[in-house]
PDB file of N, CA and C in Angstrom:
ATOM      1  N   UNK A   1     -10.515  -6.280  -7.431  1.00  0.00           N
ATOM      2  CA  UNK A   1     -10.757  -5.139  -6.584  1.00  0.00           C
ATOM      3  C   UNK A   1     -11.764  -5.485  -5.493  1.00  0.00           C
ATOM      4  N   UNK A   2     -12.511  -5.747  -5.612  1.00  0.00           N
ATOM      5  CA  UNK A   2     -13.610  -6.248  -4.593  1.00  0.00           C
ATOM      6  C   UNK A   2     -12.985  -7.863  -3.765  1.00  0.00           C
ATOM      7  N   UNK A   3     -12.152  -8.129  -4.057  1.00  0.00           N
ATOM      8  CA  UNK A   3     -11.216  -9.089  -3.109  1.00  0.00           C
ATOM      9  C   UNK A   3     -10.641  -8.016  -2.242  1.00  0.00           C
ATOM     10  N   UNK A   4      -9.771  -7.201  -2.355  1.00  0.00           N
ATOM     11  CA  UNK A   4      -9.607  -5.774  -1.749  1.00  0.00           C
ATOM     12  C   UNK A   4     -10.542  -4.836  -0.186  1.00  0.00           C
ATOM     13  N   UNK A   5     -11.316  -4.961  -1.565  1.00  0.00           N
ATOM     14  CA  UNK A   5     -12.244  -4.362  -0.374  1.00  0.00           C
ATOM     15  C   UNK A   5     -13.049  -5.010   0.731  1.00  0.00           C
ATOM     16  N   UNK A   6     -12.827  -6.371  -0.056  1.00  0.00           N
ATOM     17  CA  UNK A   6     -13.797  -7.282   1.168  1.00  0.00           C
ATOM     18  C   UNK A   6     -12.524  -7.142   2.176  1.00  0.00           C
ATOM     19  N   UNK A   7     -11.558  -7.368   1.764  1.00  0.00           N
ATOM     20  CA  UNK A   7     -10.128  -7.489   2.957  1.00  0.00           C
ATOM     21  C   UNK A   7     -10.191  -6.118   3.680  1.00  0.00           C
ATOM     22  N   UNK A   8     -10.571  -4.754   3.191  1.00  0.00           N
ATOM     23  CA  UNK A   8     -10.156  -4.013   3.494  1.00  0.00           C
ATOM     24  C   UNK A   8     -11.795  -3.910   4.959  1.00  0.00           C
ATOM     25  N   UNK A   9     -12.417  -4.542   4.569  1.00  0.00           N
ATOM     26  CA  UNK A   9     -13.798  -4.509   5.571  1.00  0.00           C
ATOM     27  C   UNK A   9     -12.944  -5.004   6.899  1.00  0.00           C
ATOM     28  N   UNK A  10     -12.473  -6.067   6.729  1.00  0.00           N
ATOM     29  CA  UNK A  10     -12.214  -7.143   7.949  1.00  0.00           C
ATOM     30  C   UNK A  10     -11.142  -7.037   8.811  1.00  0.00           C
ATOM     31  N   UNK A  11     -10.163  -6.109   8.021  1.00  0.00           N
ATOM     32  CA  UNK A  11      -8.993  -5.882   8.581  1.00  0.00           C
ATOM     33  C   UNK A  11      -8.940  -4.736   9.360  1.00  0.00           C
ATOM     34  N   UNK A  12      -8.082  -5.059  10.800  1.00  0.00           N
ATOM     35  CA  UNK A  12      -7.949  -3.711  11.368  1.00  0.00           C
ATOM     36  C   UNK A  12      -6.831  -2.203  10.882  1.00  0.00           C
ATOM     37  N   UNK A  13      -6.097  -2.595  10.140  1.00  0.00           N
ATOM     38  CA  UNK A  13      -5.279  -1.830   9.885  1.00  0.00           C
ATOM     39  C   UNK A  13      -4.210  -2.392   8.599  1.00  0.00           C
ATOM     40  N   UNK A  14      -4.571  -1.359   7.326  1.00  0.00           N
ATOM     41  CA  UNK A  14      -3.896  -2.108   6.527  1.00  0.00           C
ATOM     42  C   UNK A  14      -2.872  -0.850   5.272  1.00  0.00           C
ATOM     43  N   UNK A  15      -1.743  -1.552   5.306  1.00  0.00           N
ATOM     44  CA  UNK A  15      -0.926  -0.905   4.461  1.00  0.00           C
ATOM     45  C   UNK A  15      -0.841  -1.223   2.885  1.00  0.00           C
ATOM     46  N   UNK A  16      -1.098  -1.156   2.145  1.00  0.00           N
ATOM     47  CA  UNK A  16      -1.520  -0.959   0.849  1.00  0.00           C
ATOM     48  C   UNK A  16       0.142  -1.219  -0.181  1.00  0.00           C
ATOM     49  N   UNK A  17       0.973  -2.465  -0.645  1.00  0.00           N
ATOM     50  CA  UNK A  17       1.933  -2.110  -1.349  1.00  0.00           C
ATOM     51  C   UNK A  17       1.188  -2.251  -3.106  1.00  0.00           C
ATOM     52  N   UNK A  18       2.069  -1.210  -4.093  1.00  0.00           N
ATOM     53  CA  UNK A  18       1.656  -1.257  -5.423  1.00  0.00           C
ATOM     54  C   UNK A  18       3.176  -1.339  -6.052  1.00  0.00           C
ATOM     55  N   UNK A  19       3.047  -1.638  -7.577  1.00  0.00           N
ATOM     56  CA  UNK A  19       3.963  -1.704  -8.478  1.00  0.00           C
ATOM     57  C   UNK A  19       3.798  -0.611  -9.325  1.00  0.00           C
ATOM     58  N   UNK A  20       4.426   0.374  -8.894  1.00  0.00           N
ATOM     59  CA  UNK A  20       3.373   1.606 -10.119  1.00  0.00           C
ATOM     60  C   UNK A  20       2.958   2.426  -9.424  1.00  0.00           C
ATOM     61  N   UNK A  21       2.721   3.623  -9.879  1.00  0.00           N
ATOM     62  CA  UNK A  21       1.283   4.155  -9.399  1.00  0.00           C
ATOM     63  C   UNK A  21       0.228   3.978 -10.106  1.00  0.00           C
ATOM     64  N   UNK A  22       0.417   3.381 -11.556  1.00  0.00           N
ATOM     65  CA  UNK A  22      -0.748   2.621 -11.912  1.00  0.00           C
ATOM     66  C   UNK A  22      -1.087   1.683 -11.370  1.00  0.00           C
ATOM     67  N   UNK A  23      -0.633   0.664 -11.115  1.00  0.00           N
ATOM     68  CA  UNK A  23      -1.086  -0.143 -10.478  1.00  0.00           C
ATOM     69  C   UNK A  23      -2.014  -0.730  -9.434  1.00  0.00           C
ATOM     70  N   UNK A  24      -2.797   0.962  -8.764  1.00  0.00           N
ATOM     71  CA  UNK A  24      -3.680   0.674  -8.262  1.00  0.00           C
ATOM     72  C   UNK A  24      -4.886   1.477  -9.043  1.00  0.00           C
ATOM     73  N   UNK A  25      -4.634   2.264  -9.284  1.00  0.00           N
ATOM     74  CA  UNK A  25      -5.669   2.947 -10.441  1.00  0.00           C
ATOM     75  C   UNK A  25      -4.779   4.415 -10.908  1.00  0.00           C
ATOM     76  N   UNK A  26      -5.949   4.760 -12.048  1.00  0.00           N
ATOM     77  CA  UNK A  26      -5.337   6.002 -12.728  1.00  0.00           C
ATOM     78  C   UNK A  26      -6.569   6.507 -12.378  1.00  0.00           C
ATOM     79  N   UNK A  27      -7.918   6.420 -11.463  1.00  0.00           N
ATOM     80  CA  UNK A  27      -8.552   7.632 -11.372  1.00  0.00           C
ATOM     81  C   UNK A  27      -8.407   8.174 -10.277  1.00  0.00           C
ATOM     82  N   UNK A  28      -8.362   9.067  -9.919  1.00  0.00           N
ATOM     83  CA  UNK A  28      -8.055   9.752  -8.757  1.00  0.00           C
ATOM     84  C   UNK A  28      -9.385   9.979  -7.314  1.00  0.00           C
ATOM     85  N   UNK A  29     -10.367   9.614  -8.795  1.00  0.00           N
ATOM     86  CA  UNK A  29     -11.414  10.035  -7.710  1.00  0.00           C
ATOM     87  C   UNK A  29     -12.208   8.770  -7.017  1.00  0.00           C
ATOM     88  N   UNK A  30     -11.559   7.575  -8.025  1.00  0.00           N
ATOM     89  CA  UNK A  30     -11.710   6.098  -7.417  1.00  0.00           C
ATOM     90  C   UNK A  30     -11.142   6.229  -6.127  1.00  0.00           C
ATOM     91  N   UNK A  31      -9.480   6.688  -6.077  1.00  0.00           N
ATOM     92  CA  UNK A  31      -8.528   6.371  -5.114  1.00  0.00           C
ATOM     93  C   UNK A  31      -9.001   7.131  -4.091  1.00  0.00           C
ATOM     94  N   UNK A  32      -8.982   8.540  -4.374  1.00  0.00           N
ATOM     95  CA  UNK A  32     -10.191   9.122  -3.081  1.00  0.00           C
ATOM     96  C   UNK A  32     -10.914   8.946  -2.529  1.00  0.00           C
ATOM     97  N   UNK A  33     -11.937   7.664  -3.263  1.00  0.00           N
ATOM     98  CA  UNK A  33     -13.275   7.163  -2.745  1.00  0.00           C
ATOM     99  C   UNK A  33     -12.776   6.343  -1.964  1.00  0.00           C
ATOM    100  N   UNK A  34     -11.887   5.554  -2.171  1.00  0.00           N
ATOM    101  CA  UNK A  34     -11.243   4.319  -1.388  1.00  0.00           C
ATOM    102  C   UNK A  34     -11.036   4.611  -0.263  1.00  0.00           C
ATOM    103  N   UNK A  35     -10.296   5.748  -0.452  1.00  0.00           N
ATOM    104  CA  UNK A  35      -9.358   5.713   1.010  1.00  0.00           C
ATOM    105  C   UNK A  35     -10.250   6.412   1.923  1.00  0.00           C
ATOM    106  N   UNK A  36     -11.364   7.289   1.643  1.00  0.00           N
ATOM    107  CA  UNK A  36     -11.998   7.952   2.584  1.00  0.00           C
ATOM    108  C   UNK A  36     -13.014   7.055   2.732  1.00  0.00           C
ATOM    109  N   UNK A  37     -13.291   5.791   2.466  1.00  0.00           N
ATOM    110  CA  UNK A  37     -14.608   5.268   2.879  1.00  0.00           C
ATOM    111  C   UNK A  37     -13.648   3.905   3.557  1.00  0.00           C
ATOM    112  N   UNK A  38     -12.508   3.781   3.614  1.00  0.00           N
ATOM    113  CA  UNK A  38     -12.040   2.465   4.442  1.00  0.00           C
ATOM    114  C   UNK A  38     -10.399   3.501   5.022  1.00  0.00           C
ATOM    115  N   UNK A  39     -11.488   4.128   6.473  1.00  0.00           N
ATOM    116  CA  UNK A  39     -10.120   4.470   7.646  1.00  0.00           C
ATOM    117  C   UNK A  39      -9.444   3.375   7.810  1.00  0.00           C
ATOM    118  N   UNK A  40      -9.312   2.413   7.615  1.00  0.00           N
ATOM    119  CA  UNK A  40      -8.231   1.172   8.403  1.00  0.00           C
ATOM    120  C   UNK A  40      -7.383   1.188   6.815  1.00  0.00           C
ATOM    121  N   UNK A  41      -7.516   2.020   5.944  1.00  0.00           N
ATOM    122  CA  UNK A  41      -6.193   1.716   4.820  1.00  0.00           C
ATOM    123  C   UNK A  41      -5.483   2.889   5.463  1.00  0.00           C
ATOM    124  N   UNK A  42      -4.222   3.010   6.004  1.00  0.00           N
ATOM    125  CA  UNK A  42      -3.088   3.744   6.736  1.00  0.00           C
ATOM    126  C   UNK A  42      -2.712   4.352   5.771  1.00  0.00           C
ATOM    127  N   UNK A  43      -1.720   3.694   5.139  1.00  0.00           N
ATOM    128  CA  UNK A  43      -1.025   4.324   4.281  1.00  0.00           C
ATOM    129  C   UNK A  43      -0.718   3.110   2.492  1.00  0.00           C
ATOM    130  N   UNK A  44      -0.148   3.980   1.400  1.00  0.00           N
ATOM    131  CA  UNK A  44      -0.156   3.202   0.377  1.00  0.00           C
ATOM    132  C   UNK A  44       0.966   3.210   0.059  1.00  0.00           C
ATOM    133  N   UNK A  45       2.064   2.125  -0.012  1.00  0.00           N
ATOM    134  CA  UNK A  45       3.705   2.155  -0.725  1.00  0.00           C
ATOM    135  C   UNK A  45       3.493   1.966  -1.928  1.00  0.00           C
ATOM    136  N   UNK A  46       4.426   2.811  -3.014  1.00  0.00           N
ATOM    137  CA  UNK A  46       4.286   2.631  -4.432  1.00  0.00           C
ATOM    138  C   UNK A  46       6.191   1.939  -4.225  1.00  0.00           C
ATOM    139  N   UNK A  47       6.177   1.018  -4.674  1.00  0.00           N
ATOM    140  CA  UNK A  47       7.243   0.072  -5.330  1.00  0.00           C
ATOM    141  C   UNK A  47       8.064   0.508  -6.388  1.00  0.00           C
ATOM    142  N   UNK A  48       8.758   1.637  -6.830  1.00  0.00           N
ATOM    143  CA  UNK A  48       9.583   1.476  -7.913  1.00  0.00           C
ATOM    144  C   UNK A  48      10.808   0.714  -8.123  1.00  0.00           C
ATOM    145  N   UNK A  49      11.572  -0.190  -7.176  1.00  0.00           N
ATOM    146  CA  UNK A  49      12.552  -0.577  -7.043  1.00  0.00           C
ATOM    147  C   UNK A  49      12.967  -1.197  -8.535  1.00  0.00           C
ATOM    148  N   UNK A  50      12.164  -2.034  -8.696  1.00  0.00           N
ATOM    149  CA  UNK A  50      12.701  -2.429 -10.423  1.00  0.00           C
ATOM    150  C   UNK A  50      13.199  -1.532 -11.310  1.00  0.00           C
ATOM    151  N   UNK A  51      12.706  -0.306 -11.209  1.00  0.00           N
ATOM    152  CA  UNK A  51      12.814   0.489 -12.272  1.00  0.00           C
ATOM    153  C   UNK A  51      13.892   1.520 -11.670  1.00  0.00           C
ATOM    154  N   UNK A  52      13.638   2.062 -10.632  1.00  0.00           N
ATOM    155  CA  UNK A  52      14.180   3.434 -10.567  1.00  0.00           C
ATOM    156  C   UNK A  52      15.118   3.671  -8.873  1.00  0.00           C
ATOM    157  N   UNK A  53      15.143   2.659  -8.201  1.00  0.00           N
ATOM    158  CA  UNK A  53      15.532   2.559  -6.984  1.00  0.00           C
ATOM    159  C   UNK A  53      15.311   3.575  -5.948  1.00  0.00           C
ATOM    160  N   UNK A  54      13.537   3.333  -5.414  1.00  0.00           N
ATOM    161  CA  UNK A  54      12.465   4.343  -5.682  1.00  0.00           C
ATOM    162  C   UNK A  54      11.578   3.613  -4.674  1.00  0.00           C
ATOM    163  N   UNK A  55      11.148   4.319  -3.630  1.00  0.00           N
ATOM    164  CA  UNK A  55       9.670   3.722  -2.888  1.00  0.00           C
ATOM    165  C   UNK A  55       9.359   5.179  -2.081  1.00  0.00           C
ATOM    166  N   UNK A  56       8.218   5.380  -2.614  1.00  0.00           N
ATOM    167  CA  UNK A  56       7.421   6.297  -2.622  1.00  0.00           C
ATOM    168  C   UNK A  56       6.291   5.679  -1.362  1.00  0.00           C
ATOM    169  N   UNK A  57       6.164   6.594   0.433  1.00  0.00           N
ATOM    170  CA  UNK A  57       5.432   6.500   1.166  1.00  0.00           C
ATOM    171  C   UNK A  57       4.332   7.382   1.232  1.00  0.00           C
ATOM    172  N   UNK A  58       3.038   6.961   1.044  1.00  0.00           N
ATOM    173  CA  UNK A  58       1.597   7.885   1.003  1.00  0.00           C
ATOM    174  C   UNK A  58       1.484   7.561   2.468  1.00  0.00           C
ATOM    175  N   UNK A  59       1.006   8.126   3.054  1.00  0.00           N
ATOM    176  CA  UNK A  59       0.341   8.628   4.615  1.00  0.00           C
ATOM    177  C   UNK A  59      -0.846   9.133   4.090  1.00  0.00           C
ATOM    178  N   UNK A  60      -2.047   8.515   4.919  1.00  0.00           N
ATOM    179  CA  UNK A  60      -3.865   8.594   4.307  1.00  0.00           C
ATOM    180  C   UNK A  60      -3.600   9.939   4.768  1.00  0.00           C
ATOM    181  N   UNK A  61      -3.712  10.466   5.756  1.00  0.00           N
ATOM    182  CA  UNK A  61      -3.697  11.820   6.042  1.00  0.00           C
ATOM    183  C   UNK A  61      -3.721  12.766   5.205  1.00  0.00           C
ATOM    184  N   UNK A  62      -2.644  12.309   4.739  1.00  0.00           N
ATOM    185  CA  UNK A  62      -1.843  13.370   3.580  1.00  0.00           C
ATOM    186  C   UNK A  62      -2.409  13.003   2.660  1.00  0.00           C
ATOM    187  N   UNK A  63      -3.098  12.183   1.842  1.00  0.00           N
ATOM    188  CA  UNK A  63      -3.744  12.248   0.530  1.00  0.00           C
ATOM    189  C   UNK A  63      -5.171  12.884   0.674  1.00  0.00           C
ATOM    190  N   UNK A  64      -5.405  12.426   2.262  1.00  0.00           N
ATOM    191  CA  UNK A  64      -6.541  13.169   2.118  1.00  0.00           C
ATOM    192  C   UNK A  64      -6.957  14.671   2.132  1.00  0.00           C
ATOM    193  N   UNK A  65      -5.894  15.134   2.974  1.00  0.00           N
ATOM    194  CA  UNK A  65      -5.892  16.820   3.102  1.00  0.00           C
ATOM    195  C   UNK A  65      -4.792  17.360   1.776  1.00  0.00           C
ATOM    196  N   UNK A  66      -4.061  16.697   1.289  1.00  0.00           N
ATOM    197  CA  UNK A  66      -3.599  17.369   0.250  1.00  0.00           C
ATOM    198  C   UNK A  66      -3.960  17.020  -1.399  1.00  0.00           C
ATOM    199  N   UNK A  67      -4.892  17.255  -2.001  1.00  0.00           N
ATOM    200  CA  UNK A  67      -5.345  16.852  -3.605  1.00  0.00           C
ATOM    201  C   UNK A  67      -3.887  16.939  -4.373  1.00  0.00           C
ATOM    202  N   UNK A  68      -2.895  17.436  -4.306  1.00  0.00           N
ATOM    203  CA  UNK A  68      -2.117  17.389  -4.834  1.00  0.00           C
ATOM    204  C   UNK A  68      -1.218  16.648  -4.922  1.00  0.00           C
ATOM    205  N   UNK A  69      -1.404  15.377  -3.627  1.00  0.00           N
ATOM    206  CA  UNK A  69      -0.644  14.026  -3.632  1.00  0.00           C
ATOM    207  C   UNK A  69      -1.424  12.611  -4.096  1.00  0.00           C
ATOM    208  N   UNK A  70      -2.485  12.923  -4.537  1.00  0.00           N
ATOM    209  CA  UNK A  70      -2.959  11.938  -5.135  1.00  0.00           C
ATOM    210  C   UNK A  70      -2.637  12.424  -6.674  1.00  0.00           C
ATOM    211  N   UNK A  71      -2.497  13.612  -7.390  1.00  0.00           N
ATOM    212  CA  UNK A  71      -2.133  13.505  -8.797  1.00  0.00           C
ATOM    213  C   UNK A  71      -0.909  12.708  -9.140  1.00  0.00           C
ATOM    214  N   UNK A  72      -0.249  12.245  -8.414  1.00  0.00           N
ATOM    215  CA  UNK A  72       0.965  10.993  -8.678  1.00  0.00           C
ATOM    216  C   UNK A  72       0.092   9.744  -9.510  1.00  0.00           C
ATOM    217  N   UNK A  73      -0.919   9.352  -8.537  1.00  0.00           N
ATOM    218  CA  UNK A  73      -1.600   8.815  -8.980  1.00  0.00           C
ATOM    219  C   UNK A  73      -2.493   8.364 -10.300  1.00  0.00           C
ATOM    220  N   UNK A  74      -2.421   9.565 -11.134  1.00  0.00           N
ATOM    221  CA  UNK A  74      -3.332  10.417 -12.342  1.00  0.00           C
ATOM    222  C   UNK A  74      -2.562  10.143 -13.115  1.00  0.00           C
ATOM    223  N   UNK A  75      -1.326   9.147 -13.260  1.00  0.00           N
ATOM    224  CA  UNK A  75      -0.623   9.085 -14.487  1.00  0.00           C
ATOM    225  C   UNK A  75      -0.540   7.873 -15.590  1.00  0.00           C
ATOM    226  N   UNK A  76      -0.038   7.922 -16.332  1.00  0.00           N
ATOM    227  CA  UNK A  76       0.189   6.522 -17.543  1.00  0.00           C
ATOM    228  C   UNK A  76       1.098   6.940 -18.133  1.00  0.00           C
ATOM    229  N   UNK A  77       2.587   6.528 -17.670  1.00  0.00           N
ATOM    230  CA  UNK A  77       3.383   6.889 -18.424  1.00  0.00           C
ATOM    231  C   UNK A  77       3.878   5.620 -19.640  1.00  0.00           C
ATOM    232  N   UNK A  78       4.512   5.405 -20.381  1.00  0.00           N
ATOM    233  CA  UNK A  78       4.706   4.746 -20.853  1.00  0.00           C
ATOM    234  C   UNK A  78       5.394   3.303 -20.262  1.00  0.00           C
ATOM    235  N   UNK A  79       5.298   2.090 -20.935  1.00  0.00           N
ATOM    236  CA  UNK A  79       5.352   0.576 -19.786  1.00  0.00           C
ATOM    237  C   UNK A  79       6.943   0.589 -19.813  1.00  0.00           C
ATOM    238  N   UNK A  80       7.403   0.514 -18.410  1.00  0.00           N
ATOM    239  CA  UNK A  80       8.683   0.341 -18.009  1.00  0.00           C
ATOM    240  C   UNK A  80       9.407  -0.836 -19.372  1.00  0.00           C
ATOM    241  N   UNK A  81      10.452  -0.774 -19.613  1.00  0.00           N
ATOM    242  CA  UNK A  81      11.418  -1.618 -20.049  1.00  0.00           C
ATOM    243  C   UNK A  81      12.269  -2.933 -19.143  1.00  0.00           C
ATOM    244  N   UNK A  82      12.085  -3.989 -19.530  1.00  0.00           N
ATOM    245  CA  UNK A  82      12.268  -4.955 -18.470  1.00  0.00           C
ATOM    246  C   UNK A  82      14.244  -5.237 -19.473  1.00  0.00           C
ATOM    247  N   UNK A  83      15.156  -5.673 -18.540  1.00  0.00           N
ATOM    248  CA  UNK A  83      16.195  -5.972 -18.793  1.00  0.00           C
ATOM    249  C   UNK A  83      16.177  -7.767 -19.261  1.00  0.00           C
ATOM    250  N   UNK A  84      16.980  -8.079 -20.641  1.00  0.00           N
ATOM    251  CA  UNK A  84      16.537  -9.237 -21.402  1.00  0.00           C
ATOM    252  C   UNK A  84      17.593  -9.794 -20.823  1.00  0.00           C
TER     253      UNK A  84
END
């Protein structure tokens, strides 16, 4: 995480991809802290393609004025099933 954030210091503009929405955290108020203290993170893609043929676009905007799009975020569902 702090590899992250040092990147997220230096960079002018950065788009954020995850595997999950765990994958970047399950606290919400981490992810809040993040995004409102580094304006140059735009937006965050959540990746479901493995699983669900699925990509989910966050716009900072929108997580920030709406609390109700970061509870995506707030979850642990049980670990995907990988095909043998």
């Amino acid at each position: 995480m702090q590899d992250l954030i040092s990147y997220l210091v230096v960079t002018e503009k950065v788009c954020l991809v995850v595997i999950d929405f765990a994958g970047l955290s399950t606290n919400v108020d981490d992810l809040r802290s993040l995004i409102e203290n580094h304006k140059n993170l735009q937006r965050i893609i959540v990746d479901h393609l493995p699983y669900e043929i699925e990509v989910k676009i966050y716009e900072r905007d929108l997580l920030l004025s709406d609390p109700s799009a970061l509870e995506a975020f707030s979850c642990r569902k049980g670990f995907y099933k990988r095909s043998k």
